[in-house]
C-alpha atoms as a PDB file:
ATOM      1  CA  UNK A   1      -4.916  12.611  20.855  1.00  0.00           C
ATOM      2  CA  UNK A   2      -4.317  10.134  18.205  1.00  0.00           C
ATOM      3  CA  UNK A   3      -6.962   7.011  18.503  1.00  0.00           C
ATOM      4  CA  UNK A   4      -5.844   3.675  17.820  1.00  0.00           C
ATOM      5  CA  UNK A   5      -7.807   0.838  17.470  1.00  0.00           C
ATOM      6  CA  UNK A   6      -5.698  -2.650  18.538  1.00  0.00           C
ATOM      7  CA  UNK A   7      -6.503  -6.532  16.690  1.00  0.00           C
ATOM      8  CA  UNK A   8      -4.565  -8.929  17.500  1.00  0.00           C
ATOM      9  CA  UNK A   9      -4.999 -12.595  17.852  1.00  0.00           C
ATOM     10  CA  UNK A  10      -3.264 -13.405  21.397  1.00  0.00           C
ATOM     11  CA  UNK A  11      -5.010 -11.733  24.414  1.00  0.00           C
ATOM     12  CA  UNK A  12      -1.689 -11.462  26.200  1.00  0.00           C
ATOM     13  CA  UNK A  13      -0.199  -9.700  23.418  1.00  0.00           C
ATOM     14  CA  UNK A  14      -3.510  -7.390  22.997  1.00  0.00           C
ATOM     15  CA  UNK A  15      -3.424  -6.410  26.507  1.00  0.00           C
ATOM     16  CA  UNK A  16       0.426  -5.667  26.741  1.00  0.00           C
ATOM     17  CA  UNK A  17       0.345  -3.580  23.436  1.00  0.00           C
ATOM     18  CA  UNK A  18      -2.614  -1.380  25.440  1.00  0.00           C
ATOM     19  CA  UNK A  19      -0.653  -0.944  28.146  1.00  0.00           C
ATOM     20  CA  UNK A  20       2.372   0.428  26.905  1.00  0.00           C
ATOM     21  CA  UNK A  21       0.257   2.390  24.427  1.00  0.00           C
ATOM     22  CA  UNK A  22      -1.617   3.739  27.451  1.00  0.00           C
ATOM     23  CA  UNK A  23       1.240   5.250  29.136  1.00  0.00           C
ATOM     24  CA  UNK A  24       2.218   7.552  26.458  1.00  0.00           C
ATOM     25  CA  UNK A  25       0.044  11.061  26.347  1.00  0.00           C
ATOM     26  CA  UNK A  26      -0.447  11.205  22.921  1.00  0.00           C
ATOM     27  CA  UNK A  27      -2.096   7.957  22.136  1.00  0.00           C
ATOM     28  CA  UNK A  28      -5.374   6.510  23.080  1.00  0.00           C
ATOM     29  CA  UNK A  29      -6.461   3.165  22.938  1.00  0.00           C
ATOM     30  CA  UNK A  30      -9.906   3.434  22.023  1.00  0.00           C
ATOM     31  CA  UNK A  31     -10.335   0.217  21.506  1.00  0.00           C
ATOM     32  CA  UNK A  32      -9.315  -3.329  20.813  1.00  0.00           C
ATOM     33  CA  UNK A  33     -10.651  -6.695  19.753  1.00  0.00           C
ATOM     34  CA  UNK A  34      -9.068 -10.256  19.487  1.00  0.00           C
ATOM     35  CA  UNK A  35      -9.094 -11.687  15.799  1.00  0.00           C
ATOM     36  CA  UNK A  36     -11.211 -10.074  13.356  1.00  0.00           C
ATOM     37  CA  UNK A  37     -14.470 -10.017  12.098  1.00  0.00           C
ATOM     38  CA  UNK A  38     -17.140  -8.338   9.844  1.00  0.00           C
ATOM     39  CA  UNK A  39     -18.546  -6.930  13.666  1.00  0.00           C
ATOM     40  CA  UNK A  40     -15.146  -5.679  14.438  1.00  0.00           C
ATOM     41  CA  UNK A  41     -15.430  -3.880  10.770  1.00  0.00           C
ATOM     42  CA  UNK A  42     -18.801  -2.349  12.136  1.00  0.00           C
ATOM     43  CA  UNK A  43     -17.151  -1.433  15.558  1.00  0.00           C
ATOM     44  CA  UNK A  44     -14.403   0.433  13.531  1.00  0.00           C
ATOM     45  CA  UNK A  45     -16.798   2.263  11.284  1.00  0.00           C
ATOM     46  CA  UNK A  46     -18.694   3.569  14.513  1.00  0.00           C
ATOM     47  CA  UNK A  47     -15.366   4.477  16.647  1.00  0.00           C
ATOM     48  CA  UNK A  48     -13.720   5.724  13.491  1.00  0.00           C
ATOM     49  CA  UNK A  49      -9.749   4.977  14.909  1.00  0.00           C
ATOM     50  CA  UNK A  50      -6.960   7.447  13.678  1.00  0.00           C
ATOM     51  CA  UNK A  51      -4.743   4.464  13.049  1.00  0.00           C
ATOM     52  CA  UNK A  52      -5.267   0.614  13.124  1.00  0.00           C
ATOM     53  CA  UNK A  53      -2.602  -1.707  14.804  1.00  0.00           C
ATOM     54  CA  UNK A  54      -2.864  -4.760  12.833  1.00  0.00           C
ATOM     55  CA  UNK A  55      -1.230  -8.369  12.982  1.00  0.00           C
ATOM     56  CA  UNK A  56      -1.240 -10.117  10.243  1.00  0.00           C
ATOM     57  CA  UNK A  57      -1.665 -14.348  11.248  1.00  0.00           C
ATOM     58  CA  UNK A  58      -5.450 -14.879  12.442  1.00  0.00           C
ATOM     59  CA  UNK A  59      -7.515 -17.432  12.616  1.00  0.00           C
ATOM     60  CA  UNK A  60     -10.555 -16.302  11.165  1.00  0.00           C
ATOM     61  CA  UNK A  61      -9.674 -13.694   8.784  1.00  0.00           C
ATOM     62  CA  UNK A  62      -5.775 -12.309   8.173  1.00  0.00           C
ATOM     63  CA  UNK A  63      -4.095  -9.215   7.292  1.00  0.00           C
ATOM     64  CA  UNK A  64      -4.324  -9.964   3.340  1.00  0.00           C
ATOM     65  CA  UNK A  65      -8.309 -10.200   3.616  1.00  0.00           C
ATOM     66  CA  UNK A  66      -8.875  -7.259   6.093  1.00  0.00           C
ATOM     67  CA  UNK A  67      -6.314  -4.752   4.433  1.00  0.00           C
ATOM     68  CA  UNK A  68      -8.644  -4.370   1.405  1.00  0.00           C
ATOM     69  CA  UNK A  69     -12.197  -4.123   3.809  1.00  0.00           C
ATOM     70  CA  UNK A  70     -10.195  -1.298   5.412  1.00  0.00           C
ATOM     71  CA  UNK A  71      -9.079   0.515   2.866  1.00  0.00           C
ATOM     72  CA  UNK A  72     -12.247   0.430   1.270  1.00  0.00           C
ATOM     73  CA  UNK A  73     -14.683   1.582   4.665  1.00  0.00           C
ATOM     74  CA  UNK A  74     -12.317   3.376   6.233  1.00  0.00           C
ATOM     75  CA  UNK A  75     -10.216   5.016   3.623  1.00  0.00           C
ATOM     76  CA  UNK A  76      -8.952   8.160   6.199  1.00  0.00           C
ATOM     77  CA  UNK A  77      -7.881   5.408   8.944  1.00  0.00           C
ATOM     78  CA  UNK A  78      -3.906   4.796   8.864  1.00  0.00           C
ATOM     79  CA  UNK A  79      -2.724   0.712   9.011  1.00  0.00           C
ATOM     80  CA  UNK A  80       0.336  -0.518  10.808  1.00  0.00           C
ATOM     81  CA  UNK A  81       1.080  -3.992  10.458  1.00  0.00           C
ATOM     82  CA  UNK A  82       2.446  -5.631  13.309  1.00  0.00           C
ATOM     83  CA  UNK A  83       3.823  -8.498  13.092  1.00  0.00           C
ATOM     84  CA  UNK A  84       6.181 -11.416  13.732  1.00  0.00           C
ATOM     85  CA  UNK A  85       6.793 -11.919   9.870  1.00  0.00           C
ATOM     86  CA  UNK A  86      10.055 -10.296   9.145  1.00  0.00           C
ATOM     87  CA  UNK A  87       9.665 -12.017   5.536  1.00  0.00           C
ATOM     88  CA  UNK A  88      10.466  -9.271   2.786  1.00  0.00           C
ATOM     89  CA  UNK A  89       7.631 -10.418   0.664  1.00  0.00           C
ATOM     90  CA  UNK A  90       4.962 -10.024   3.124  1.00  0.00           C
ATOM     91  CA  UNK A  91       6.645  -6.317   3.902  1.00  0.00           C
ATOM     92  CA  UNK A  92       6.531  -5.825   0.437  1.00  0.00           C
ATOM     93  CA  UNK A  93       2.786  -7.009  -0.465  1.00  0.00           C
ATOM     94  CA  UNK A  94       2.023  -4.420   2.114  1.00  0.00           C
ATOM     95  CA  UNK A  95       3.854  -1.672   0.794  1.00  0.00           C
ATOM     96  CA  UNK A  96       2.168  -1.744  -2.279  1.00  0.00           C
ATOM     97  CA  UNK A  97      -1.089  -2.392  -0.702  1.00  0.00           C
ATOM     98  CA  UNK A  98      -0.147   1.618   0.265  1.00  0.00           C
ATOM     99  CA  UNK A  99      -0.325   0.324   4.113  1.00  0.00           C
ATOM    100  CA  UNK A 100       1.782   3.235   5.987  1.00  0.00           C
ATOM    101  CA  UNK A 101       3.606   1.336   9.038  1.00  0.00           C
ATOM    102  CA  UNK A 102       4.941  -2.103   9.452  1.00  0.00           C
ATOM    103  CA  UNK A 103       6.700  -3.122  12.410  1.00  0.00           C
ATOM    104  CA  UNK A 104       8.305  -6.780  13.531  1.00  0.00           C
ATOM    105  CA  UNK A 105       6.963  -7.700  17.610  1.00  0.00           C
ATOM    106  CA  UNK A 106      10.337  -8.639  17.805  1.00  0.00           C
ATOM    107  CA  UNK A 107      11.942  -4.731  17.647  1.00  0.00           C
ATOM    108  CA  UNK A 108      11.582  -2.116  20.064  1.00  0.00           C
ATOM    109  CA  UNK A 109       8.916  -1.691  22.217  1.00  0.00           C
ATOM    110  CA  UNK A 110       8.606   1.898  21.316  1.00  0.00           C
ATOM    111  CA  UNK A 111       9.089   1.527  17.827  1.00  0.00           C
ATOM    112  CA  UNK A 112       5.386   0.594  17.611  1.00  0.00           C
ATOM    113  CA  UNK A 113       4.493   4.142  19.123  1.00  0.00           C
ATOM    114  CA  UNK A 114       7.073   6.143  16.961  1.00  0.00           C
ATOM    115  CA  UNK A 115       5.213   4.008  13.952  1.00  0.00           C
ATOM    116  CA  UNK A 116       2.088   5.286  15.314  1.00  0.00           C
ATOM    117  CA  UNK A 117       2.735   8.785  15.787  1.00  0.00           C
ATOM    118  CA  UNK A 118       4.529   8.973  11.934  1.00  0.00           C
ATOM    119  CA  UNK A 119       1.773   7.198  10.011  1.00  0.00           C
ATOM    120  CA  UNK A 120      -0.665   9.111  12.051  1.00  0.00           C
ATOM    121  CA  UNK A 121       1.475  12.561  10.823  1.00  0.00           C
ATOM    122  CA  UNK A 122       0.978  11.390   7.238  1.00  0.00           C
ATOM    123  CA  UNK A 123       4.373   9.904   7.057  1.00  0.00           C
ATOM    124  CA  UNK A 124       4.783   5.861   6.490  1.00  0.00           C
ATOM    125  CA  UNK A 125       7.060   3.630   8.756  1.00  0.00           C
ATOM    126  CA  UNK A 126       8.741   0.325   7.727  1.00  0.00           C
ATOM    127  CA  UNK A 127      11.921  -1.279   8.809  1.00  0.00           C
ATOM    128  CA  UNK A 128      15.041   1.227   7.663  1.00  0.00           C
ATOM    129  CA  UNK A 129      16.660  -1.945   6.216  1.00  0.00           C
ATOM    130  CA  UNK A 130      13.411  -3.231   4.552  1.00  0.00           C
ATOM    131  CA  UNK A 131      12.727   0.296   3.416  1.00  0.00           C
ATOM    132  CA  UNK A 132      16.272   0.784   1.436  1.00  0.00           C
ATOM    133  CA  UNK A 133      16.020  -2.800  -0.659  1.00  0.00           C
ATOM    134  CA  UNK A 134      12.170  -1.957  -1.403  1.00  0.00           C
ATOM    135  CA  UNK A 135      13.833   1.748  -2.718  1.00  0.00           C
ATOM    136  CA  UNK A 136      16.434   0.615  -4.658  1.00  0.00           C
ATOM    137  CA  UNK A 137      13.995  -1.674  -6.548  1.00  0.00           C
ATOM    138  CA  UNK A 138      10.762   0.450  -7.059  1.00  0.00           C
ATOM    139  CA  UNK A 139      11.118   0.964 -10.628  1.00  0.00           C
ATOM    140  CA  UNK A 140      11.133  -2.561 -11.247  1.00  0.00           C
ATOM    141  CA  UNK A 141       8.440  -3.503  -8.242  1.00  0.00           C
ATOM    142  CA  UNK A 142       5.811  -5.362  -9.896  1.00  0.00           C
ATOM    143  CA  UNK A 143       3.499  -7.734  -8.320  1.00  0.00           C
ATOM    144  CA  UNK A 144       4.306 -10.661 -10.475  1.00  0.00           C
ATOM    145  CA  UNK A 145       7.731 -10.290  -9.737  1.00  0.00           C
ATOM    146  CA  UNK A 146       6.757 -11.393  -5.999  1.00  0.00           C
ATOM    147  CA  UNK A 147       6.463 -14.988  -5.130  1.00  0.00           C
ATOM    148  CA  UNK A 148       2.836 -14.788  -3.842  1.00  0.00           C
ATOM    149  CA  UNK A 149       0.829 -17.971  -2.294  1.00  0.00           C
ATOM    150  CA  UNK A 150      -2.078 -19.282  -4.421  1.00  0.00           C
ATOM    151  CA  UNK A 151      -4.258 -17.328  -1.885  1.00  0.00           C
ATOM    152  CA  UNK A 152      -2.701 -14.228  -2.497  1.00  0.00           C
ATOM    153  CA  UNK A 153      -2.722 -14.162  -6.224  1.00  0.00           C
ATOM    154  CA  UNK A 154      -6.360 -14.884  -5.632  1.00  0.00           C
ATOM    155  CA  UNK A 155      -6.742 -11.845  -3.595  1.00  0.00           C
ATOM    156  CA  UNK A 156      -5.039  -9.550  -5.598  1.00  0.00           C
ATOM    157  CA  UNK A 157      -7.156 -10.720  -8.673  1.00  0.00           C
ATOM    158  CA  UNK A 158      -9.911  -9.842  -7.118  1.00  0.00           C
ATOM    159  CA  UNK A 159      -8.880  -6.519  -5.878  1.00  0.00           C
ATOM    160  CA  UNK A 160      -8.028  -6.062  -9.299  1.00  0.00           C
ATOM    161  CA  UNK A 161     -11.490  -6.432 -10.432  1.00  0.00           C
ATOM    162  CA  UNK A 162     -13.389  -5.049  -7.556  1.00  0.00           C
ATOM    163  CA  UNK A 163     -15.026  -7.944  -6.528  1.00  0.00           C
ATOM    164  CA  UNK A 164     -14.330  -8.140  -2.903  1.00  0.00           C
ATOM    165  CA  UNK A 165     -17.087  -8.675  -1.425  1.00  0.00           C
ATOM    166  CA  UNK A 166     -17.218 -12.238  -3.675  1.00  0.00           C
ATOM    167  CA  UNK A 167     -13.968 -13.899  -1.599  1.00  0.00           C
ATOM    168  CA  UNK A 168     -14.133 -12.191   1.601  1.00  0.00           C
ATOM    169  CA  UNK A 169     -17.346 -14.031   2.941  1.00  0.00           C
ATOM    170  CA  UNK A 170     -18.378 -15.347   7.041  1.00  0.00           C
ATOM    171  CA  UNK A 171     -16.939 -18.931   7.819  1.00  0.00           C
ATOM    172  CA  UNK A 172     -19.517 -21.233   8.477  1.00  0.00           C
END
């Protein structure tokens, strides 16, 4: 059984993602939590998920913060973006963040579980459209040649230099 471990911002969304995921034999939802936090970072160290199902807009922290905290506690666990943002940059970002699935909420319903089952088989999964322009460019695909928010090239300057515990801190 591959465990999956659901965050999402929008309860209804949350909830309908389990269910689907629930009826297929493979998968199992073992757990889920609405928006993110540095508890939900604890919960996934304890369950230790297969693969994370992760939007990207939320309120408290977002996909460009938590990426990194994953990746660095819970380097086996798998990431699949998904998302609203069709926007080639953010698909992009992501891709070179090394996250292995991204998938728009407005595709298939069971895309999400094919995504699931290939990133959990060590394969990635992104858009087959999204997938050919990011091939034809990867020998030029460098991250100043993406138009990044002022956030963003904050974030990546600090990944650069390890620091991420110094920007990724509780609101108050």
């Amino acid at each position: 059984m591959i465990k999956v471990f659901l965050i999402d911002d929008h309860p209804l969304i949350l909830n309908s993602i389990h269910a689907i995921l629930s009826d297929d034999q493979e998968i199992n939802v073992v757990g889920k939590n609405i928006g993110f936090s540095l508890e939900t970072l604890d919960q996934l160290k304890d369950i230790n998920p297969d693969v994370i199902v992760l939007d990207i807009s939320m309120p408290e922290y977002d996909a460009f913060e938590i990426v990194p905290l994953l990746r660095k506690d819970l380097k086996h666990a798998r990431i699949i973006i998904y998302t609203m943002h069709s926007l080639y940059r953010y698909l992009k970002y992501f891709f070179l963040m090394k996250v292995e699935g991204y998938v728009v909420k407005s595709s298939r319903t069971d895309n999400l579980i094919e995504a699931i089952k290939t990133v959990y088989s060590g394969d990635i999964y992104y858009p087959d459209h999204m997938l050919e322009k990011i091939n034809q460019s990867e020998e030029s695909m460098e991250l100043n040649q993406i138009q990044f928010t002022v956030f963003e090239k904050i974030l990546l300057e600090n990944l650069n230099k390890n620091y991420t515990k110094s920007f990724i801190q509780p609101t108050q």
